[in-house]
Structure formats: C-alpha cells, structure tokens
N, C-alpha and C. Protein backbone atom coordinates (compact mmCIF):
# COMPACT_ATOMS: atom_id res chain seq x y z
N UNK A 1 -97.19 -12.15 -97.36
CA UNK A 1 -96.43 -10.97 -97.01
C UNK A 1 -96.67 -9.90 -98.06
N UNK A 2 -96.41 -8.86 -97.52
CA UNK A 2 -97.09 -7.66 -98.55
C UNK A 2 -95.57 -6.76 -98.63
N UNK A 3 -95.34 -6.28 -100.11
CA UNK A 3 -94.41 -5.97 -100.21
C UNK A 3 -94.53 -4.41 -100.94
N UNK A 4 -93.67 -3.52 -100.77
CA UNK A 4 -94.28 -2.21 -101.88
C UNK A 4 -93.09 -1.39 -101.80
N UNK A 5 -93.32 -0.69 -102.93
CA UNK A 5 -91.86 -0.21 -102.83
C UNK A 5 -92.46 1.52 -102.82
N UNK A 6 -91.57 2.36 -102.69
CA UNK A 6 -91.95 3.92 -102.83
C UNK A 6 -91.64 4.65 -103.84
N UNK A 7 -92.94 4.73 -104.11
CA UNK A 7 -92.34 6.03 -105.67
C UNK A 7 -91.74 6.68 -105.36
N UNK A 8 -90.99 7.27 -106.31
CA UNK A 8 -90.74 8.58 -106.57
C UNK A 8 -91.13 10.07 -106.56
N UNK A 9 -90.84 10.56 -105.64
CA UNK A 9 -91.40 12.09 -104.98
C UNK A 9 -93.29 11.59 -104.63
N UNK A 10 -93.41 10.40 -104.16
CA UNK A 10 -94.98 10.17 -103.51
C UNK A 10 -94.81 10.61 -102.10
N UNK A 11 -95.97 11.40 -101.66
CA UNK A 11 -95.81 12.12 -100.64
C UNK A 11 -96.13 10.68 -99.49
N UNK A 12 -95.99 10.60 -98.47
CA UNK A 12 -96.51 9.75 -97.48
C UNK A 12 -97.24 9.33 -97.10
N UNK A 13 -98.46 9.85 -97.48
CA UNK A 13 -100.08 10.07 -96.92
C UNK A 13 -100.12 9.05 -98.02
N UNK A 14 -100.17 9.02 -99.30
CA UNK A 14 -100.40 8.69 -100.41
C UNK A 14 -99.59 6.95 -100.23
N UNK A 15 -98.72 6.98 -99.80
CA UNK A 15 -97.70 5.51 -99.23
C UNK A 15 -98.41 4.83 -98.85
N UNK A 16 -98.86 5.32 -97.33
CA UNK A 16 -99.70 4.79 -96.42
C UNK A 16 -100.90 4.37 -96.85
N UNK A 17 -101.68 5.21 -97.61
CA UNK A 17 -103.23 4.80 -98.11
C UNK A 17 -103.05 3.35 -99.10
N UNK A 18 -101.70 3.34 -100.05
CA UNK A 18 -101.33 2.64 -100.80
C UNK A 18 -101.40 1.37 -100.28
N UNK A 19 -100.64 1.25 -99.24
CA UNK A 19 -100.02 0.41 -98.21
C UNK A 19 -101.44 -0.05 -97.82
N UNK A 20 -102.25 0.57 -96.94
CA UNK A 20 -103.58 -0.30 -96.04
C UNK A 20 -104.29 -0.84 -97.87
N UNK A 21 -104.18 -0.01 -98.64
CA UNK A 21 -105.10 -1.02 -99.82
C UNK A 21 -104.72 -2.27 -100.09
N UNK A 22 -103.24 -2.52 -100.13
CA UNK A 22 -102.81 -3.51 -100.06
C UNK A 22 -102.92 -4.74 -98.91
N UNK A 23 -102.99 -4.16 -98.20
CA UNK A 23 -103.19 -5.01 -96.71
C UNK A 23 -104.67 -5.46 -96.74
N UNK A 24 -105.49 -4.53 -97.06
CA UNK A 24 -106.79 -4.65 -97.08
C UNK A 24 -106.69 -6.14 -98.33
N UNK A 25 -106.44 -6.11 -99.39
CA UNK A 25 -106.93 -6.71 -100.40
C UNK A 25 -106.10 -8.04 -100.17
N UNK A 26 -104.91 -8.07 -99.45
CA UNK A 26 -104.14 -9.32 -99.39
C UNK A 26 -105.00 -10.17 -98.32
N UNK A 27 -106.07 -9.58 -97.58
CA UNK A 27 -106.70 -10.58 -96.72
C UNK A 27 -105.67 -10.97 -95.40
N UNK A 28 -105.06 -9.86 -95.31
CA UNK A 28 -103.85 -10.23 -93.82
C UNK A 28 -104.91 -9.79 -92.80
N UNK A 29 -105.47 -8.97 -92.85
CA UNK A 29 -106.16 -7.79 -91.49
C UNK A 29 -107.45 -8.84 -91.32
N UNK A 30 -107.76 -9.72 -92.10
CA UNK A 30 -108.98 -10.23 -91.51
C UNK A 30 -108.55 -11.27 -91.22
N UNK A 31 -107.35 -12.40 -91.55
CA UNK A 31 -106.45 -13.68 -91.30
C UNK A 31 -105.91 -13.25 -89.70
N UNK A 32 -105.86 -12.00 -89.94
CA UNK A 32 -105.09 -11.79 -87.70
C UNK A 32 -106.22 -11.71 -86.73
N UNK A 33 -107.19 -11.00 -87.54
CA UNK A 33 -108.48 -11.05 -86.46
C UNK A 33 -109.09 -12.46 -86.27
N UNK A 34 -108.73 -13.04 -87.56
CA UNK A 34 -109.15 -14.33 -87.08
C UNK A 34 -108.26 -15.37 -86.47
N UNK A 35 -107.01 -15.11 -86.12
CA UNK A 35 -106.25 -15.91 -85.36
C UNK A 35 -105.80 -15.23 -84.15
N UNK A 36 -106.58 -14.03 -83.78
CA UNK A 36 -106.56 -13.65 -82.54
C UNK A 36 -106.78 -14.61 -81.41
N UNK A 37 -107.56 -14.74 -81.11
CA UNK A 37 -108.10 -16.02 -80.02
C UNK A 37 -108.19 -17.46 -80.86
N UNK A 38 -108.00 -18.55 -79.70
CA UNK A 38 -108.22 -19.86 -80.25
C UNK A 38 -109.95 -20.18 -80.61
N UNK A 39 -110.06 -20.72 -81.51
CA UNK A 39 -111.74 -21.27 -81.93
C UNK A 39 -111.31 -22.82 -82.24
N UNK A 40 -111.97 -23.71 -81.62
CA UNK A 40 -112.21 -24.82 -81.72
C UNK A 40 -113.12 -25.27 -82.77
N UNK A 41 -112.45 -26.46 -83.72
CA UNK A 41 -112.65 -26.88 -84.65
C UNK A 41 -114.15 -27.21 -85.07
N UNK A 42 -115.09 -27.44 -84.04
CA UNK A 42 -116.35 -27.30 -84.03
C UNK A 42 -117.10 -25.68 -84.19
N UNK A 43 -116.32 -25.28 -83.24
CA UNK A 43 -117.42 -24.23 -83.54
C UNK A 43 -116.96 -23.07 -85.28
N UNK A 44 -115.82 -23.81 -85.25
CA UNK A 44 -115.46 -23.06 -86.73
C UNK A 44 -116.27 -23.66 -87.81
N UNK A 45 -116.82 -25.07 -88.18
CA UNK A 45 -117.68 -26.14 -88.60
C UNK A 45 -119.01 -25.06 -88.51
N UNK A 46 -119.39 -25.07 -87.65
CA UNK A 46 -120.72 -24.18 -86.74
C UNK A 46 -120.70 -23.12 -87.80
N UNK A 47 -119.70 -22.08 -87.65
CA UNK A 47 -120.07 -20.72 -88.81
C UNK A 47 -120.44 -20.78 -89.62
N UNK A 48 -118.98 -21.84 -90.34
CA UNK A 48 -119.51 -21.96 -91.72
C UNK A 48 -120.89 -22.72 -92.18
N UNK A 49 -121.22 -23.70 -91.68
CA UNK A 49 -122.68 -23.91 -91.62
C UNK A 49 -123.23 -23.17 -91.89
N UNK A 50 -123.92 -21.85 -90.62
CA UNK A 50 -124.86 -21.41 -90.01
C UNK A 50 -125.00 -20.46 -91.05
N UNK A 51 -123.17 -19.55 -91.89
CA UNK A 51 -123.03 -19.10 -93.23
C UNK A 51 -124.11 -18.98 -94.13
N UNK A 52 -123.91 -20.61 -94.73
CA UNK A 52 -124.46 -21.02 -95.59
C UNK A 52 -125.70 -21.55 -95.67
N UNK A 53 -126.25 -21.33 -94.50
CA UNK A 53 -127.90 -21.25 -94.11
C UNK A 53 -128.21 -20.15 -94.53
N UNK A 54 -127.66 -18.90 -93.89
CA UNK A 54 -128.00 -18.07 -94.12
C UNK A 54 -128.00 -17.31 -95.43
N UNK A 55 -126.84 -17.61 -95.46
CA UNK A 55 -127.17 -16.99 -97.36
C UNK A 55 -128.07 -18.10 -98.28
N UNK A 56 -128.70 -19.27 -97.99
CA UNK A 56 -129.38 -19.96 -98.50
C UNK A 56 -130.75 -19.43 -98.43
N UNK A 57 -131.09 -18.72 -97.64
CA UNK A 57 -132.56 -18.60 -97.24
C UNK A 57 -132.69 -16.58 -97.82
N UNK A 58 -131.20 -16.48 -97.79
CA UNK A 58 -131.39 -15.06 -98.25
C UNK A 58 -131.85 -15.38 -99.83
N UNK A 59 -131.33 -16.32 -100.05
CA UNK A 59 -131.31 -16.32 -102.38
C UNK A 59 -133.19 -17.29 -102.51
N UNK A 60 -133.28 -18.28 -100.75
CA UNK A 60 -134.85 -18.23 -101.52
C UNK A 60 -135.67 -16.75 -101.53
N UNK A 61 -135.61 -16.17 -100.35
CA UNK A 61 -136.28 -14.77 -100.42
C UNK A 61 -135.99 -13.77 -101.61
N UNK A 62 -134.79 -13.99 -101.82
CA UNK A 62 -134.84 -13.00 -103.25
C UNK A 62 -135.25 -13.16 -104.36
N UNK A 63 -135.76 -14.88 -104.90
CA UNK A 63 -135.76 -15.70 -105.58
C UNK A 63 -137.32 -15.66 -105.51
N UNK A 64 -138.18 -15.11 -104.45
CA UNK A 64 -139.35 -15.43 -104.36
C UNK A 64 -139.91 -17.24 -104.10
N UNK A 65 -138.99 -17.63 -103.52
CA UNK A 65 -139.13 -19.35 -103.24
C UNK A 65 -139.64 -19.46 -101.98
C-alpha cells in the first residue's frame, strides 16, 4: 500500500506526479497488470524460462561468446 501525505502549500500537479512516482517505484502498476487475467502456472514457468534464455544469449553476444 502506498501512503503520502501533502505538503505544505504543494500545488497538486506536483502531489500527483509525487504520487504516480511512488506507485511507479512500489511495483503496484505492474503487480495489477499482472493479475489482470488468470495465467496458468505453466505458462508463467514458460516466461520466466524463455526470460532467461533470452537474456542469456543477449550477455553471450555482448560477451563476444
């Protein structure tokens, strides 16, 4: 849960921007997109895999391997 309180004479605009940084950095906005729809326990297995293929083959190419 994200909590914030309001300064003193902070205009609103300035609240709000405050506010999504926080949201942004607490990892809520990407935790709802990801519990939007159901994903079955396999194919969640599957990402993270396919992930870590992929960034595997990115560090040989950068690596010159």
């Amino acid at each position: 849960m994200v909590k914030m309180t309001l300064r003193a004479d902070e205009p609103i605009q300035q609240a709000v921007r405050r506010f999504r940084k926080l949201v942004e950095r607490s990892g809520l906005k990407k935790e709802m997109r990801r519990r939007q729809c159901y994903e079955k326990p396999s194919d969640s297995r599957r990402r993270t895999r396919l992930r870590a293929e992929r960034r595997a083959r990115r560090n040989r190419m950068l690596l010159g391997g």
